[in-house]
PDB file of N, CA and C in Angstrom:
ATOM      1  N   UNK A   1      76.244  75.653  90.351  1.00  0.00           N
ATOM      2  CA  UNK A   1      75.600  76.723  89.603  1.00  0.00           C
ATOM      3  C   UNK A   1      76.515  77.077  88.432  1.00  0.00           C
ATOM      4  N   UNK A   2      75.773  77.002  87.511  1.00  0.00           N
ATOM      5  CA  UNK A   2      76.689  77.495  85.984  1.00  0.00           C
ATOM      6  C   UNK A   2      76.255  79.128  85.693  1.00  0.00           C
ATOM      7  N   UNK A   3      76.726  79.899  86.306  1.00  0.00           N
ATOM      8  CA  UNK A   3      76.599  81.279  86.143  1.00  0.00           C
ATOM      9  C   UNK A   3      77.866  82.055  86.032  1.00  0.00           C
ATOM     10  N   UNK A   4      78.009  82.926  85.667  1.00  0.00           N
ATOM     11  CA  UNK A   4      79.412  84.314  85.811  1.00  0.00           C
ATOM     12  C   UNK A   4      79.263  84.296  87.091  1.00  0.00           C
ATOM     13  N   UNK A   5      80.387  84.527  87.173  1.00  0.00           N
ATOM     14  CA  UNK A   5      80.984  85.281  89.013  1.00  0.00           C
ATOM     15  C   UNK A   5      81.799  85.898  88.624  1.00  0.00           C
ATOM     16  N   UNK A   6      81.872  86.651  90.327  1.00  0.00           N
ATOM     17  CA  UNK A   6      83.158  87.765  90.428  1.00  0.00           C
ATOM     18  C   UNK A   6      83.163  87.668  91.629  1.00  0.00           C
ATOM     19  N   UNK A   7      84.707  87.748  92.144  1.00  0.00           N
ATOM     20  CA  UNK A   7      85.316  87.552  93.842  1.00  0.00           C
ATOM     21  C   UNK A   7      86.389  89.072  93.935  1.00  0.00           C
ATOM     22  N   UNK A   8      85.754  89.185  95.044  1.00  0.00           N
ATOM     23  CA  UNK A   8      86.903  90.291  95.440  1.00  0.00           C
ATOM     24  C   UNK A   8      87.178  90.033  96.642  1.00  0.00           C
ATOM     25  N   UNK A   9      88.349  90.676  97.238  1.00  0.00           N
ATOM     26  CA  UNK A   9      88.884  90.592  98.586  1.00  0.00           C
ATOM     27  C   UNK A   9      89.595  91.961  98.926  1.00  0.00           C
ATOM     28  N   UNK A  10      89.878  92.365  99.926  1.00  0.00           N
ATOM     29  CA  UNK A  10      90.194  93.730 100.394  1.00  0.00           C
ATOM     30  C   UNK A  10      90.698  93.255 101.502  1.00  0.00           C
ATOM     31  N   UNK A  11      92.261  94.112 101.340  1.00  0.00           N
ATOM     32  CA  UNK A  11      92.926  93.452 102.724  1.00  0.00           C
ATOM     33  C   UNK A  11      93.638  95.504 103.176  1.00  0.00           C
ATOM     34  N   UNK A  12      92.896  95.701 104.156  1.00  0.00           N
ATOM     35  CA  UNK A  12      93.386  97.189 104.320  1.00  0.00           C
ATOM     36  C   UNK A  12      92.906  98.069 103.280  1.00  0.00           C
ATOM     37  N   UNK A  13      93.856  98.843 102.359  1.00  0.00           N
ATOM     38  CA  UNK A  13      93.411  99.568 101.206  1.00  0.00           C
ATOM     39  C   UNK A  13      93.308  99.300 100.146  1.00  0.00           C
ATOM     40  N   UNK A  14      93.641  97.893  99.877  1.00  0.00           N
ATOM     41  CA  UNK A  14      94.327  97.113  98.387  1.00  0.00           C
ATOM     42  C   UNK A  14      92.953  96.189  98.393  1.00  0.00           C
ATOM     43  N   UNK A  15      92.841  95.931  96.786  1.00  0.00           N
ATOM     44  CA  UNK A  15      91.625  95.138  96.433  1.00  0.00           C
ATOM     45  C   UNK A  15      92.075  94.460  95.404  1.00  0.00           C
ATOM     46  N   UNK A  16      91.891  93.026  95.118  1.00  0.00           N
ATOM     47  CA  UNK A  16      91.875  92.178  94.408  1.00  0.00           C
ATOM     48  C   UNK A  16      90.883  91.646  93.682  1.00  0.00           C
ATOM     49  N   UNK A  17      90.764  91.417  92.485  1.00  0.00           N
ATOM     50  CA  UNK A  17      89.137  91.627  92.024  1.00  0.00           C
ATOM     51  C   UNK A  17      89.663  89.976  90.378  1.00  0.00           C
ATOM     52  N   UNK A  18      88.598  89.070  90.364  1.00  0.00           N
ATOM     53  CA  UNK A  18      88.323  88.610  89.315  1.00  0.00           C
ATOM     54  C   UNK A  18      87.072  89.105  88.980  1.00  0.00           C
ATOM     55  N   UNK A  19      87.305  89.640  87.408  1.00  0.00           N
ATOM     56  CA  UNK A  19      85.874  89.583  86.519  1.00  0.00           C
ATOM     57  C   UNK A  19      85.445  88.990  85.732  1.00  0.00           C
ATOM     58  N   UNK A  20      83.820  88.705  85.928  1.00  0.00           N
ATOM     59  CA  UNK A  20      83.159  87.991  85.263  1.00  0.00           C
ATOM     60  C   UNK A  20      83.730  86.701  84.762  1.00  0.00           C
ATOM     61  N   UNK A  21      84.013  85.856  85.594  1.00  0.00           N
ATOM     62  CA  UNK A  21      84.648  84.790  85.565  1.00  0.00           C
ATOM     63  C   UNK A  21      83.481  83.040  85.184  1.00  0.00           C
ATOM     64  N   UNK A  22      83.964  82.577  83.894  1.00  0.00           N
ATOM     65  CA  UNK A  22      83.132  81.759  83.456  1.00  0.00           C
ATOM     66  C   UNK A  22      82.540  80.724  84.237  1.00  0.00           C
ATOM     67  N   UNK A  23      80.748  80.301  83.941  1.00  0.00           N
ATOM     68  CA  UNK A  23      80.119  79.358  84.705  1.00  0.00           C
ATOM     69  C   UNK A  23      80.818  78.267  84.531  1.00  0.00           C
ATOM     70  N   UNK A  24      81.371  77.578  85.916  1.00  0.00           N
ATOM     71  CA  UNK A  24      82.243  76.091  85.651  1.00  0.00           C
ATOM     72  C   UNK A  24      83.547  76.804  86.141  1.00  0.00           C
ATOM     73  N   UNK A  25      84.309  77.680  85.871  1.00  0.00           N
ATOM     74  CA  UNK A  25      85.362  77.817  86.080  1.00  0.00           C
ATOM     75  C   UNK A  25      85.912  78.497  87.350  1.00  0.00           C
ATOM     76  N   UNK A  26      86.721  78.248  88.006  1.00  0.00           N
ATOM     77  CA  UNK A  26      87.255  78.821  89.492  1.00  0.00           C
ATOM     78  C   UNK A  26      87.401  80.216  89.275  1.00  0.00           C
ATOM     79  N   UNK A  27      87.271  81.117  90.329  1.00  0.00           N
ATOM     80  CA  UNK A  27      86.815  82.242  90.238  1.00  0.00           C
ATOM     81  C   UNK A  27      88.291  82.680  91.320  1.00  0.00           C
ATOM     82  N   UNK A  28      89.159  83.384  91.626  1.00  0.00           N
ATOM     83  CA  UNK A  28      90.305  83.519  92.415  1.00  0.00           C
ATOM     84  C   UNK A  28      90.661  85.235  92.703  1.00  0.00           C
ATOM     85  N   UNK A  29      90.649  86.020  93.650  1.00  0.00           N
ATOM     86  CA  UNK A  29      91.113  87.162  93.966  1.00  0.00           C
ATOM     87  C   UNK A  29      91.431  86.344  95.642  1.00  0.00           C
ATOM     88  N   UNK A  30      92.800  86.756  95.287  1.00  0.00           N
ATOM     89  CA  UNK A  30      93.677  86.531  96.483  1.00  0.00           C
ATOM     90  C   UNK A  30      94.844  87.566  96.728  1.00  0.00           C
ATOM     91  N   UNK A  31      94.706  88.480  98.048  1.00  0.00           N
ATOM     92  CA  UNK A  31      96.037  88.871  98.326  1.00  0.00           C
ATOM     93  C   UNK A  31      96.653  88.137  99.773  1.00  0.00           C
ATOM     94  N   UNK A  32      98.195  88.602  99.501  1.00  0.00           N
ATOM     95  CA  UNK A  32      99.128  88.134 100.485  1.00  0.00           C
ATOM     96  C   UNK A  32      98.367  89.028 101.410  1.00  0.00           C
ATOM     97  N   UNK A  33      99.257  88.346 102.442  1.00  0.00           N
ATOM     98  CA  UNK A  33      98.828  89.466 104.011  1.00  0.00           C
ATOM     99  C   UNK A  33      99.418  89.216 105.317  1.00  0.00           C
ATOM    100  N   UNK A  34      99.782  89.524 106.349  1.00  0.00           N
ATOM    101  CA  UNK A  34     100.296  89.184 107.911  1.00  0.00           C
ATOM    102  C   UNK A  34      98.795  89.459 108.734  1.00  0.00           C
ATOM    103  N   UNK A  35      98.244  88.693 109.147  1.00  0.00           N
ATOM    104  CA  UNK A  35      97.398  88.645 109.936  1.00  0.00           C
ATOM    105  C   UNK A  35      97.911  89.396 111.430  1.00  0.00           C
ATOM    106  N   UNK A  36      97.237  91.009 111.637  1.00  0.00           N
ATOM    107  CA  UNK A  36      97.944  91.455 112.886  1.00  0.00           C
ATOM    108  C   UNK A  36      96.755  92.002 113.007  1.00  0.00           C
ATOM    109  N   UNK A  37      96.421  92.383 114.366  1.00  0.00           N
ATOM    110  CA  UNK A  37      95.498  92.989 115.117  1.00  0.00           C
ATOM    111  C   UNK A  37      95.719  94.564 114.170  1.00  0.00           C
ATOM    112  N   UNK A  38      94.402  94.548 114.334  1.00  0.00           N
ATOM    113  CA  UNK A  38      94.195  96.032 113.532  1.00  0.00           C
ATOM    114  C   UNK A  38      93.720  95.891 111.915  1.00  0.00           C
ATOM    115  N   UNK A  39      94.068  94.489 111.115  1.00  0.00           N
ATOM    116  CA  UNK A  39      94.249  94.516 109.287  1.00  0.00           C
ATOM    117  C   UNK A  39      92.400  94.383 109.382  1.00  0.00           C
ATOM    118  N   UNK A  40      91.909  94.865 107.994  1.00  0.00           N
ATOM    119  CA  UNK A  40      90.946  94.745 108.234  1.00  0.00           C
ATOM    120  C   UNK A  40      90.365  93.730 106.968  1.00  0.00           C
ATOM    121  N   UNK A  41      90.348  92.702 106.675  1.00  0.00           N
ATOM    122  CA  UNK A  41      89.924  92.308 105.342  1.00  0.00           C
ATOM    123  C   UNK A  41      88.427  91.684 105.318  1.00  0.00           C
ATOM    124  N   UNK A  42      87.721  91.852 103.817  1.00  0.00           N
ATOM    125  CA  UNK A  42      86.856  91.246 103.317  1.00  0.00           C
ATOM    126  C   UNK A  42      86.552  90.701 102.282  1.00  0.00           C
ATOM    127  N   UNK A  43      85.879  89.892 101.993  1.00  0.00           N
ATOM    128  CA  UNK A  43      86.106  89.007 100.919  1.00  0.00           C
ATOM    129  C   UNK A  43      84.508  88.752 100.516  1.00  0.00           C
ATOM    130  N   UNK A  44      84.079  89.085  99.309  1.00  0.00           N
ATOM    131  CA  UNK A  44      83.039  89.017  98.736  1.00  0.00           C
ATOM    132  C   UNK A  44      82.794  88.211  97.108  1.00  0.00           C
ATOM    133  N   UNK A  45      81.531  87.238  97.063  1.00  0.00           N
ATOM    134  CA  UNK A  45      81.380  86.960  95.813  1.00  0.00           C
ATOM    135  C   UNK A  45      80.398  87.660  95.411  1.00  0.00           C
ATOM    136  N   UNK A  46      79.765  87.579  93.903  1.00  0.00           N
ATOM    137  CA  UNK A  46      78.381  87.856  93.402  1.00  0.00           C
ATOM    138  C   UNK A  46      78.467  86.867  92.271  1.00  0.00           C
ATOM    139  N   UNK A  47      77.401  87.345  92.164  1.00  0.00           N
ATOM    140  CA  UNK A  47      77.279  86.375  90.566  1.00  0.00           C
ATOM    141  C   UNK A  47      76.962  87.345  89.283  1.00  0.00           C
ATOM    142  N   UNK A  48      77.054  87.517  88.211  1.00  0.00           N
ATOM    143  CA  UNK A  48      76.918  88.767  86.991  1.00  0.00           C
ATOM    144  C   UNK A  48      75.540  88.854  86.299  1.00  0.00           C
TER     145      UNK A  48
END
């Protein structure tokens, strides 16, 4: 699909966000993290 995107991710209270990121091109929101009982993360695309 050649469309805009946007990725976010949420790890606890912190959010990582690419915007409007060009059709064709890799789209990236990444945070660090320790995977421990209790973290709560999510990770979402859309398209613009």
């Amino acid at each position: 699909m050649n469309r805009c995107h946007t990725s976010t991710v949420i790890v606890n209270d912190r959010t990582q966000r690419s915007i409007d990121t060009r059709g064709g091109q890799k789209s990236v929101a990444e945070l660090w993290a320790t995977n421990l009982p209790g973290t709560k993360d999510s990770y979402y695309y859309d398209f613009c």
